[in-house]
PDB file of N, CA and C in Angstrom:
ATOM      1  N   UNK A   1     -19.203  32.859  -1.291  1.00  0.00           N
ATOM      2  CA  UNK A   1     -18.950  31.866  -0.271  1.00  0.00           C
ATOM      3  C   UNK A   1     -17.968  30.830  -0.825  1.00  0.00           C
ATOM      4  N   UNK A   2     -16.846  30.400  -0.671  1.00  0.00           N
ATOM      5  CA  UNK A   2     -15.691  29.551  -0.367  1.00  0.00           C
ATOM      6  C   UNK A   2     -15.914  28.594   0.154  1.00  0.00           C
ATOM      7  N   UNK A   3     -15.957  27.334   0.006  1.00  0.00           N
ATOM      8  CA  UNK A   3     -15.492  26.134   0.790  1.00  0.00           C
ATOM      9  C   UNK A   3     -14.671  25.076   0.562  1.00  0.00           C
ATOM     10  N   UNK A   4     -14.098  25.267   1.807  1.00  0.00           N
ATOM     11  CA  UNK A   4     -12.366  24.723   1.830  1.00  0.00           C
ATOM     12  C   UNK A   4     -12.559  23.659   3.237  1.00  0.00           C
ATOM     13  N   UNK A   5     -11.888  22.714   2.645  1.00  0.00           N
ATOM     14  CA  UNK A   5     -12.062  21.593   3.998  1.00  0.00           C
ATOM     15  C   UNK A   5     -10.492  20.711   3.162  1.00  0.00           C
ATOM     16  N   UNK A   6     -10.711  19.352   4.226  1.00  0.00           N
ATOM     17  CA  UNK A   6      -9.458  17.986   3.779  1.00  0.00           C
ATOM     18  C   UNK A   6     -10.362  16.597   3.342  1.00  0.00           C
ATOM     19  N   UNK A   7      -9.919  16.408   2.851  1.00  0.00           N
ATOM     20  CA  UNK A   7     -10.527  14.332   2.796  1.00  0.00           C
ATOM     21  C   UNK A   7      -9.470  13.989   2.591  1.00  0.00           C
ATOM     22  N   UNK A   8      -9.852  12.521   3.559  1.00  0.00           N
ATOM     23  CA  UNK A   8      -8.887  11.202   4.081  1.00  0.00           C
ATOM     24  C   UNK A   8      -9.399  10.705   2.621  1.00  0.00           C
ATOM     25  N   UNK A   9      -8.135  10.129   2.282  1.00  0.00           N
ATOM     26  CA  UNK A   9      -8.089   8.883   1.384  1.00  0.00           C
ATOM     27  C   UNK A   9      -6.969   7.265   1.839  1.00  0.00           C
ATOM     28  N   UNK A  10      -7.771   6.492   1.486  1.00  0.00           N
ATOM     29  CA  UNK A  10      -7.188   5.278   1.988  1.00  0.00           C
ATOM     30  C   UNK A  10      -6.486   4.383   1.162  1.00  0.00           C
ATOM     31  N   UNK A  11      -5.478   4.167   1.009  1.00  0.00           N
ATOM     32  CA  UNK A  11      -5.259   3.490  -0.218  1.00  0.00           C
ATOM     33  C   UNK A  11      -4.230   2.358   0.406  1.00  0.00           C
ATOM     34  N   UNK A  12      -4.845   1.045  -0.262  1.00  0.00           N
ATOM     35  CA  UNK A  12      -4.150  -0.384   0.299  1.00  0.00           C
ATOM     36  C   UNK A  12      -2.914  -0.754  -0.892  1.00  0.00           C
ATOM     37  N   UNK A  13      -2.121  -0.755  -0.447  1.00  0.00           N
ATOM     38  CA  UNK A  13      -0.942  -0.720  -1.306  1.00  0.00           C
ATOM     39  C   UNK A  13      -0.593  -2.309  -0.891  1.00  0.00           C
ATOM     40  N   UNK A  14      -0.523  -3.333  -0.221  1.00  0.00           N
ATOM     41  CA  UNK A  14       0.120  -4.828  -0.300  1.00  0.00           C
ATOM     42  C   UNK A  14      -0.133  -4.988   0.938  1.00  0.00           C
ATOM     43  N   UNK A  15      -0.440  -6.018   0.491  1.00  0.00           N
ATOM     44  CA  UNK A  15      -0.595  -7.244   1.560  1.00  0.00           C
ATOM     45  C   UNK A  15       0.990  -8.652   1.609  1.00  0.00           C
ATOM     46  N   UNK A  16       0.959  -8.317   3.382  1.00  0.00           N
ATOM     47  CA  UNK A  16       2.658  -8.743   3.560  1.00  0.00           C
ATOM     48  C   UNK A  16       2.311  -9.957   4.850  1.00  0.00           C
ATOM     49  N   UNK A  17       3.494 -11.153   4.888  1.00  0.00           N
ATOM     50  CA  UNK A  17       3.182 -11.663   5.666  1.00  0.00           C
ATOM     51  C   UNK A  17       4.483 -11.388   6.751  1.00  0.00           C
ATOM     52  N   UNK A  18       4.022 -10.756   7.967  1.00  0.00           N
ATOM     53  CA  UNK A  18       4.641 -10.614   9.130  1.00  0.00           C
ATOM     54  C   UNK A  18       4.495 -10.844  10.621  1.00  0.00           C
ATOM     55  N   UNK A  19       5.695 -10.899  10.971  1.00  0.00           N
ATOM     56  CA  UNK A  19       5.363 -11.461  12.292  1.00  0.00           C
ATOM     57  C   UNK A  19       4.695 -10.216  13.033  1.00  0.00           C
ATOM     58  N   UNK A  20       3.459  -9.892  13.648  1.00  0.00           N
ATOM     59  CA  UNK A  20       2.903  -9.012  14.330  1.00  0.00           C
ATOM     60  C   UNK A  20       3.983  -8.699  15.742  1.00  0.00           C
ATOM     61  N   UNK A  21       3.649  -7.023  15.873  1.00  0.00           N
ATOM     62  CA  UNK A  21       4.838  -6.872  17.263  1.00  0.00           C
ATOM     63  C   UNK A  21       3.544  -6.700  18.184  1.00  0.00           C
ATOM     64  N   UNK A  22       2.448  -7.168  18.078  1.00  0.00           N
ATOM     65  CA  UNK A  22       1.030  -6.814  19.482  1.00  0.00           C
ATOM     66  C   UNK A  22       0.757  -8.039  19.555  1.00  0.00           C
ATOM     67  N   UNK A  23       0.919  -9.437  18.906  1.00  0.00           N
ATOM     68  CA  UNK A  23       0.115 -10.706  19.358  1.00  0.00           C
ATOM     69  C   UNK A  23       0.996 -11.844  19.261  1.00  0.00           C
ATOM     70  N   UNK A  24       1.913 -11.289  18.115  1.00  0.00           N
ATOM     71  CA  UNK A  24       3.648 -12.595  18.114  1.00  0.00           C
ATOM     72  C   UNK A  24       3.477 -13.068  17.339  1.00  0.00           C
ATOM     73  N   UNK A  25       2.444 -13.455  16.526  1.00  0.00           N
ATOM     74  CA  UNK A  25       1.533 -14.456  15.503  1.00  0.00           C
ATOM     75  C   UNK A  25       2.097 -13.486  14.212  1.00  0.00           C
ATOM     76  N   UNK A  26       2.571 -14.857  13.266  1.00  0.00           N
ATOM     77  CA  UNK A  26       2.891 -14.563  11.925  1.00  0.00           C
ATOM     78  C   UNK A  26       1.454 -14.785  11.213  1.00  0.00           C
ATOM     79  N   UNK A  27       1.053 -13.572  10.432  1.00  0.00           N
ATOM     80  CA  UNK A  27      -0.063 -13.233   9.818  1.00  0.00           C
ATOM     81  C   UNK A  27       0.152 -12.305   8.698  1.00  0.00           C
ATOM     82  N   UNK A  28      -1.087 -12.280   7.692  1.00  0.00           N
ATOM     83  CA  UNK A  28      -0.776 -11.210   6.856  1.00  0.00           C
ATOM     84  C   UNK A  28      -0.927  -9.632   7.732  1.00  0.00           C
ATOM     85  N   UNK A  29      -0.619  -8.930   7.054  1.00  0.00           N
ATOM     86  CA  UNK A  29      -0.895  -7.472   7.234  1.00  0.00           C
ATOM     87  C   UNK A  29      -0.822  -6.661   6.489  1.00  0.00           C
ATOM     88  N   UNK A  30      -1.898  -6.067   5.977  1.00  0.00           N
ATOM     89  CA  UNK A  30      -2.025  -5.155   4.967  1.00  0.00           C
ATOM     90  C   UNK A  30      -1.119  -3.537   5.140  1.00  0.00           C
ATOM     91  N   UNK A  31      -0.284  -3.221   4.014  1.00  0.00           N
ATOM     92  CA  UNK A  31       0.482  -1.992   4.030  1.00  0.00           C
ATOM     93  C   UNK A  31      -0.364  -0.954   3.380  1.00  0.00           C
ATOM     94  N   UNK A  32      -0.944   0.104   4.245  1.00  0.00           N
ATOM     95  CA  UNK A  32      -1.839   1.028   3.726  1.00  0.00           C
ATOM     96  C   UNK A  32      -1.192   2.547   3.640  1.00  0.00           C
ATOM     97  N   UNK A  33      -1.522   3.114   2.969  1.00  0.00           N
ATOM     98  CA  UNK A  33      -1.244   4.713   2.796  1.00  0.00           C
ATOM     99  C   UNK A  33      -2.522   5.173   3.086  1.00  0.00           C
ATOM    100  N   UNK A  34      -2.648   6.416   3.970  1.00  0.00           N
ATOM    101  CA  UNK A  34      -3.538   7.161   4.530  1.00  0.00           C
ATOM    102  C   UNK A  34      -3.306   9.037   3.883  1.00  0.00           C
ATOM    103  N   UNK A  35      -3.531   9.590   2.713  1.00  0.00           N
ATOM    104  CA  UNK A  35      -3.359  10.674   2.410  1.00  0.00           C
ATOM    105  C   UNK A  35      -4.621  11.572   2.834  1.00  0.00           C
ATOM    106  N   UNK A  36      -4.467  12.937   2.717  1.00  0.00           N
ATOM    107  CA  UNK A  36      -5.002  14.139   3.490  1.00  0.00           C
ATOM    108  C   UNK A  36      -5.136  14.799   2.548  1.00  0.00           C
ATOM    109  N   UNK A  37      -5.740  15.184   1.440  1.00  0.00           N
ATOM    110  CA  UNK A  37      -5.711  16.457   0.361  1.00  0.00           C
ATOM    111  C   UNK A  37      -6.421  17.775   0.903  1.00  0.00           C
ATOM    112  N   UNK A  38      -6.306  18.694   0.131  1.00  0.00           N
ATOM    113  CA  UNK A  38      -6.822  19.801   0.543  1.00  0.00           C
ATOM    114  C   UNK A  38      -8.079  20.335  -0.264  1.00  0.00           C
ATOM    115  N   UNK A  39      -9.058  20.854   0.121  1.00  0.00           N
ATOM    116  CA  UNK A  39     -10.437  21.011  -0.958  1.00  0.00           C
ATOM    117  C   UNK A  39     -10.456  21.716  -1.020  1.00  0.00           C
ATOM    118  N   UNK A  40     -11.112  22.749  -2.071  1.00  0.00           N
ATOM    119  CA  UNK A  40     -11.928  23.846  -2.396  1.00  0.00           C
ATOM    120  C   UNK A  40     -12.893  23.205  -3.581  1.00  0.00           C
ATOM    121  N   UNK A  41     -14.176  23.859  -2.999  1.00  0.00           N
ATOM    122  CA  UNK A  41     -15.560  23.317  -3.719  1.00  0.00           C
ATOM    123  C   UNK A  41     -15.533  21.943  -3.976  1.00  0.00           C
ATOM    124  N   UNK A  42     -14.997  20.986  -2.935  1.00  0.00           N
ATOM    125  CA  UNK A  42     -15.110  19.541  -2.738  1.00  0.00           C
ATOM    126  C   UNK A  42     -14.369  19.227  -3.802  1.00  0.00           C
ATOM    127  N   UNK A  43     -13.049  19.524  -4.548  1.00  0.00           N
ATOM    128  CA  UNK A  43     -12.651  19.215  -5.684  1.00  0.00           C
ATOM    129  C   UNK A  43     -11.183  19.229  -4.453  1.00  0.00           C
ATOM    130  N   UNK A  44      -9.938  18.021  -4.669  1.00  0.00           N
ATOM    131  CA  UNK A  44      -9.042  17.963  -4.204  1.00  0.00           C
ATOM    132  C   UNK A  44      -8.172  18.365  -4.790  1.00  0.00           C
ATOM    133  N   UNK A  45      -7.392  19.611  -4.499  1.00  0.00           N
ATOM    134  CA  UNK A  45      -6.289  19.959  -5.212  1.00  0.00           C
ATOM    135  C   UNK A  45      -4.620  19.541  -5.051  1.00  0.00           C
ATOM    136  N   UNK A  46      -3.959  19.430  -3.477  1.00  0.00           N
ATOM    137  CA  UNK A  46      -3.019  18.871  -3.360  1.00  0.00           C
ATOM    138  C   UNK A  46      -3.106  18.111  -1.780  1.00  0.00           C
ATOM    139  N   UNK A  47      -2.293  17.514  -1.758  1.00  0.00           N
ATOM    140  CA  UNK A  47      -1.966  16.314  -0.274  1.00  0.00           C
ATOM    141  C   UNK A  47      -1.312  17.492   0.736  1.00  0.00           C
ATOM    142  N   UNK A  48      -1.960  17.198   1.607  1.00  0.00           N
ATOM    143  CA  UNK A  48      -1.094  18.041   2.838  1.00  0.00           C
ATOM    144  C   UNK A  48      -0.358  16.976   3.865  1.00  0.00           C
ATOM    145  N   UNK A  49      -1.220  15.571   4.015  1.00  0.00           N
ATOM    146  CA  UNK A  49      -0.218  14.474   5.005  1.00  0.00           C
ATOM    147  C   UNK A  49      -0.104  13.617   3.906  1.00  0.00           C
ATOM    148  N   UNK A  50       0.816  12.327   4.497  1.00  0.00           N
ATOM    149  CA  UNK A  50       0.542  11.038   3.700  1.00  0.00           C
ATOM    150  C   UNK A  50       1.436  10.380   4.843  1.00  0.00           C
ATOM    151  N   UNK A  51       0.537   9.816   5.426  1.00  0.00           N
ATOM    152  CA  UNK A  51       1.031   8.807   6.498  1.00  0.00           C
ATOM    153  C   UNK A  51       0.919   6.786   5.905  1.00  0.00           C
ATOM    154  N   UNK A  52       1.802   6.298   6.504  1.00  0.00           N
ATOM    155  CA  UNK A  52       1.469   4.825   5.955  1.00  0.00           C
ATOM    156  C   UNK A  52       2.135   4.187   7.484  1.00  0.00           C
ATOM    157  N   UNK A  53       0.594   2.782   6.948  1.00  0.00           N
ATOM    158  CA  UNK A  53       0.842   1.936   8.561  1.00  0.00           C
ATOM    159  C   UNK A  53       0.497   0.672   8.176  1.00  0.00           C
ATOM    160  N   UNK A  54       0.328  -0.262   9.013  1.00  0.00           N
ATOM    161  CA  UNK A  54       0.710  -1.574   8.672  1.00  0.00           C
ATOM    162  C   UNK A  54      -0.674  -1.944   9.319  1.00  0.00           C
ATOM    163  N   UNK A  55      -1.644  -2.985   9.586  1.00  0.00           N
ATOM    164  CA  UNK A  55      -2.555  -3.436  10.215  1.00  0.00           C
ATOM    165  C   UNK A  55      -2.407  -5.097  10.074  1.00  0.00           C
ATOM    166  N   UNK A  56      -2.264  -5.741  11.305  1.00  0.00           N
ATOM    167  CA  UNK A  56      -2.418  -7.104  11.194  1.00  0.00           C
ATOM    168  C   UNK A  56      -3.965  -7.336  11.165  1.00  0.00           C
ATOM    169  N   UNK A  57      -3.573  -8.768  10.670  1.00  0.00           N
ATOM    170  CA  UNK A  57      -5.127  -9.374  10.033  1.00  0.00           C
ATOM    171  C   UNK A  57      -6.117 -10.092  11.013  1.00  0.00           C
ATOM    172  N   UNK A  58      -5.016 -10.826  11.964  1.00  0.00           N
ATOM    173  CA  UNK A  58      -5.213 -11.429  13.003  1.00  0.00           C
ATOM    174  C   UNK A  58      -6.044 -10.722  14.402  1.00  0.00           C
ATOM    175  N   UNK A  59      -5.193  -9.650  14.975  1.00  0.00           N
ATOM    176  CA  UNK A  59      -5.745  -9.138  15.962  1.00  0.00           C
ATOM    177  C   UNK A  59      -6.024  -7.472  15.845  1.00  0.00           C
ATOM    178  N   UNK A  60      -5.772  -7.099  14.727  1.00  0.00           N
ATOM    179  CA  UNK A  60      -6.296  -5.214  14.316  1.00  0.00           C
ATOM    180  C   UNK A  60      -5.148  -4.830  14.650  1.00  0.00           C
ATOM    181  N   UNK A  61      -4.061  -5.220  15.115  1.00  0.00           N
ATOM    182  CA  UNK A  61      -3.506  -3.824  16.138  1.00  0.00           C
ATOM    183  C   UNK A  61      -2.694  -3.258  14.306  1.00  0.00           C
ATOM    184  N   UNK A  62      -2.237  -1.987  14.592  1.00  0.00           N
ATOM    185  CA  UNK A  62      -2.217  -1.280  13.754  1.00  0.00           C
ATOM    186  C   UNK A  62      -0.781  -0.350  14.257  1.00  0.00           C
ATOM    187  N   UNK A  63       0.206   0.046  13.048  1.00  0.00           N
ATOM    188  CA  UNK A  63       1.455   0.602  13.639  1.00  0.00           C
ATOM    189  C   UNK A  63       2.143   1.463  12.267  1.00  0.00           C
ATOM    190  N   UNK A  64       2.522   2.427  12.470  1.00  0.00           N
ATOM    191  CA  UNK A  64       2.935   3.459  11.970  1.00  0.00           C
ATOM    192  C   UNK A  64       4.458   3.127  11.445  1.00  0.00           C
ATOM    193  N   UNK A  65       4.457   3.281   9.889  1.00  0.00           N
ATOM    194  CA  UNK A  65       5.610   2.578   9.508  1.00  0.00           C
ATOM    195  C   UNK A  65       6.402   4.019   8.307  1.00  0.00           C
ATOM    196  N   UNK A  66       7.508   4.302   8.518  1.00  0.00           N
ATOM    197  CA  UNK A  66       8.138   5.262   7.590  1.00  0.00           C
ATOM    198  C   UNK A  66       7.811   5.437   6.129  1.00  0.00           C
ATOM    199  N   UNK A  67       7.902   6.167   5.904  1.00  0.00           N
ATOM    200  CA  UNK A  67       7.720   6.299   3.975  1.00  0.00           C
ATOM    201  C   UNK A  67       9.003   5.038   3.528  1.00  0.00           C
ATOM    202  N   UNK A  68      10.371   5.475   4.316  1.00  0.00           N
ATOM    203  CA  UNK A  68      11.575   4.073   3.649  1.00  0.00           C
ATOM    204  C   UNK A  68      10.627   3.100   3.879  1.00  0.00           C
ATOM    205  N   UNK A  69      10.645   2.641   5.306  1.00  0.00           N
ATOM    206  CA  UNK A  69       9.976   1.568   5.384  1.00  0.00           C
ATOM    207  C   UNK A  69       8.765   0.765   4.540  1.00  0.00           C
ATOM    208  N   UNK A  70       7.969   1.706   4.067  1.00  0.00           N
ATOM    209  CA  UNK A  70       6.829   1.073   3.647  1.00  0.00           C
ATOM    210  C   UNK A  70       7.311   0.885   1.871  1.00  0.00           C
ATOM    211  N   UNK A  71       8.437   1.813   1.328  1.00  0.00           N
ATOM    212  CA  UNK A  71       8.839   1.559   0.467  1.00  0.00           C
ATOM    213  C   UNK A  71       9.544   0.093  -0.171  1.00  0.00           C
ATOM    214  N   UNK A  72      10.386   0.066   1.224  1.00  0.00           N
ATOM    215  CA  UNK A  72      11.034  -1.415   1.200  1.00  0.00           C
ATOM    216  C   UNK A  72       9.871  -2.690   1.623  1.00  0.00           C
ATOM    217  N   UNK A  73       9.079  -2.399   2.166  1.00  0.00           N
ATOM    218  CA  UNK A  73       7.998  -3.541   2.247  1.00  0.00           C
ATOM    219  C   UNK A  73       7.598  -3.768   0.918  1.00  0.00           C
ATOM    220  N   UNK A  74       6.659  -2.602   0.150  1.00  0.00           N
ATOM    221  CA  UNK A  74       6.830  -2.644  -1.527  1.00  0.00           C
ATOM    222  C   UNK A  74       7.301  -3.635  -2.075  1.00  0.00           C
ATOM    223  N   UNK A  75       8.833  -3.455  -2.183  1.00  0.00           N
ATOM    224  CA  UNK A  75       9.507  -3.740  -3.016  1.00  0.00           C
ATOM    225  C   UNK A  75       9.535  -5.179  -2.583  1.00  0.00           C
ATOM    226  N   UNK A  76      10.090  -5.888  -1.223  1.00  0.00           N
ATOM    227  CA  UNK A  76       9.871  -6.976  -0.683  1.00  0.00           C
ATOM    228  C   UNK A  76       8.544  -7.594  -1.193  1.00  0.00           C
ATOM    229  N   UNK A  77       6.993  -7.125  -0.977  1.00  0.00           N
ATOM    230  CA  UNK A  77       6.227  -7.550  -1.937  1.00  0.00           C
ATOM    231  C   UNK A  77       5.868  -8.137  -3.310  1.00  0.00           C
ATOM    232  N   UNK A  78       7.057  -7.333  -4.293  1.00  0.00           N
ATOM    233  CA  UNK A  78       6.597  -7.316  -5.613  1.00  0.00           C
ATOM    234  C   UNK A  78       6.777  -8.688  -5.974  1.00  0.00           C
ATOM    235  N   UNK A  79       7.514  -9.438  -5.611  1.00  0.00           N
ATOM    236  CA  UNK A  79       7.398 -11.041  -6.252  1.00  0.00           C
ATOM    237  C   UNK A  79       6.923 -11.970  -6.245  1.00  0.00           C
ATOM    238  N   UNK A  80       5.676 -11.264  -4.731  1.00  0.00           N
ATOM    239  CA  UNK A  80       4.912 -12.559  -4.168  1.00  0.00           C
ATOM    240  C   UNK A  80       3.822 -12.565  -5.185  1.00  0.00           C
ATOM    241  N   UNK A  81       2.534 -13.516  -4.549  1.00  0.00           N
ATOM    242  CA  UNK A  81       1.557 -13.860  -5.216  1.00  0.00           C
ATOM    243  C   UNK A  81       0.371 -13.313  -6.009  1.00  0.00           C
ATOM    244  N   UNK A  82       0.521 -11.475  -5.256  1.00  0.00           N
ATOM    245  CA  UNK A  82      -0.627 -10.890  -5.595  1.00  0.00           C
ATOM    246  C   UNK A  82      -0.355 -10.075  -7.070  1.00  0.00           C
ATOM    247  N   UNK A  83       0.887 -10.725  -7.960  1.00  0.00           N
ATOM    248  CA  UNK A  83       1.041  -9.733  -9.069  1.00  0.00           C
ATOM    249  C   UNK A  83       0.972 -10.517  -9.937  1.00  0.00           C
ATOM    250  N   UNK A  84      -0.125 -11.499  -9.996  1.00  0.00           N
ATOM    251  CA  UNK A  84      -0.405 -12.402 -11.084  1.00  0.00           C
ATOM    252  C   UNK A  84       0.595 -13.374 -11.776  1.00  0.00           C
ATOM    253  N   UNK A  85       1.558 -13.675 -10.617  1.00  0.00           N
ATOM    254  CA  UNK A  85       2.333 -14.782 -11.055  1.00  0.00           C
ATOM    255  C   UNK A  85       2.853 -16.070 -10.084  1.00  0.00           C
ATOM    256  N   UNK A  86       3.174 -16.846  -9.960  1.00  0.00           N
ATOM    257  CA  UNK A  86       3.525 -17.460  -9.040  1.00  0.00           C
ATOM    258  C   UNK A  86       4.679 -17.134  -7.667  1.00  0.00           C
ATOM    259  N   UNK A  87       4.691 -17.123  -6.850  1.00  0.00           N
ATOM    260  CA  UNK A  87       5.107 -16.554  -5.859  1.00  0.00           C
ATOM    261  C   UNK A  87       7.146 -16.833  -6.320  1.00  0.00           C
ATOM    262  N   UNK A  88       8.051 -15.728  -6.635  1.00  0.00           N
ATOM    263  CA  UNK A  88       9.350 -15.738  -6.367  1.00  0.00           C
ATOM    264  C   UNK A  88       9.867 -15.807  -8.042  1.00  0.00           C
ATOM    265  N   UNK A  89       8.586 -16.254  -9.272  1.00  0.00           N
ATOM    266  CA  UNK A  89       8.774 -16.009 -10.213  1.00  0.00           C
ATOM    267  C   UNK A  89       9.162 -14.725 -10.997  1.00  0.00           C
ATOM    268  N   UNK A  90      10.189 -14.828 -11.814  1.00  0.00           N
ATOM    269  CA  UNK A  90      10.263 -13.701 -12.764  1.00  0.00           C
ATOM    270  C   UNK A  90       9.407 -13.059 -13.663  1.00  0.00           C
ATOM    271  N   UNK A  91       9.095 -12.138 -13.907  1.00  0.00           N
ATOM    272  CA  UNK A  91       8.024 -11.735 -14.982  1.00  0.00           C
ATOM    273  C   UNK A  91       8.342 -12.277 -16.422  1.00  0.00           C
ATOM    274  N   UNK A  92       7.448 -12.450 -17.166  1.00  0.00           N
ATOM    275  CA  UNK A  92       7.202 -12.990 -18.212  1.00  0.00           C
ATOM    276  C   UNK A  92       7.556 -12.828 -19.048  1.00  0.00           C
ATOM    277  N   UNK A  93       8.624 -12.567 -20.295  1.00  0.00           N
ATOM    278  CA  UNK A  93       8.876 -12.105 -21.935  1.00  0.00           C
ATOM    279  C   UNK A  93       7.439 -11.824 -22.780  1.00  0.00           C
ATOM    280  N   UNK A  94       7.533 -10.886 -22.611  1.00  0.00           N
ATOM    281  CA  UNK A  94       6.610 -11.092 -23.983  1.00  0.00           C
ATOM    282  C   UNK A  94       7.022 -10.565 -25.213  1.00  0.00           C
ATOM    283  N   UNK A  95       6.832 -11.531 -26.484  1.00  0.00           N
ATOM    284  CA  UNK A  95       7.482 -11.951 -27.588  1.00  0.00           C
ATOM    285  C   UNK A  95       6.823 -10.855 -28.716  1.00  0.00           C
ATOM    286  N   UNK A  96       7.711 -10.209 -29.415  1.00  0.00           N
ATOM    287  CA  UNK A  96       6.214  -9.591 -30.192  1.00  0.00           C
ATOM    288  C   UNK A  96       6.022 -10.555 -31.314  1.00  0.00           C
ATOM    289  N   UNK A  97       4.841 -10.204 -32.142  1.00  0.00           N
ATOM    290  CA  UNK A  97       4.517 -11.197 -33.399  1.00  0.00           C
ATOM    291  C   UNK A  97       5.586 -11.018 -34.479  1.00  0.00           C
ATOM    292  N   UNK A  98       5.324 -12.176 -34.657  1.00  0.00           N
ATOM    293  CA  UNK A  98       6.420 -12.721 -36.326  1.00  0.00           C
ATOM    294  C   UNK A  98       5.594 -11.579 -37.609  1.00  0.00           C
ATOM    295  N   UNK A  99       6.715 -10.737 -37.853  1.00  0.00           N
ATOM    296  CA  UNK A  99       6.169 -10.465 -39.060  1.00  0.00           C
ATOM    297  C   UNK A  99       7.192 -10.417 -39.971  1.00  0.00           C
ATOM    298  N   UNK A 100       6.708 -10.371 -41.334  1.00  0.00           N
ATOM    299  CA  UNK A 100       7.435 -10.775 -42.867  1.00  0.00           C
ATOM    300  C   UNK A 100       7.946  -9.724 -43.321  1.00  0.00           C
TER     301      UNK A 100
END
């Protein structure tokens, strides 16, 4: 006996602040990836979808955004607040130790 099925995986990739196109209201909205793998014996071997969508925070509505697209949201992301630095700051040097 064989068993072969899919599982949804959800994965929250950034949180963005945009103007919503369902309520008009500038809010965050989380940029999510939604992947599809394929099973045998409940063990996931490869992705068959990978869809990514946007969800405002404010009113749910929820919208289907391109692989570019969600790429360039990414990248638009990376400087804000949630990467442990102050929002628009450069990343940090780090120095190695003095040695003799």
């Amino acid at each position: 006996m064989i068993i072969l099925g899919t599982k949804g995986y959800l994965y929250q990739l950034a949180i963005l602040t945009l103007v919503c196109t369902q309520c008009g209201n500038p809010s965050a909205h989380t940029l999510r990836k939604r992947v599809t793998k394929f099973t045998l014996f409940f063990v996931p071997l490869f992705p068959v979808s990978t869809k990514y969508m946007t969800q405002c925070t404010f009113c749910g509505a929820e919208s289907k955004v391109s692989s570019e697209q969600a790429e360039q949201l990414q990248a638009q992301d990376a400087g804000g607040p949630g990467n442990g630095r102050p929002y628009g700051q450069p990343p940090q040097q780090h120095q190695q130790p003095y040695q003799q």
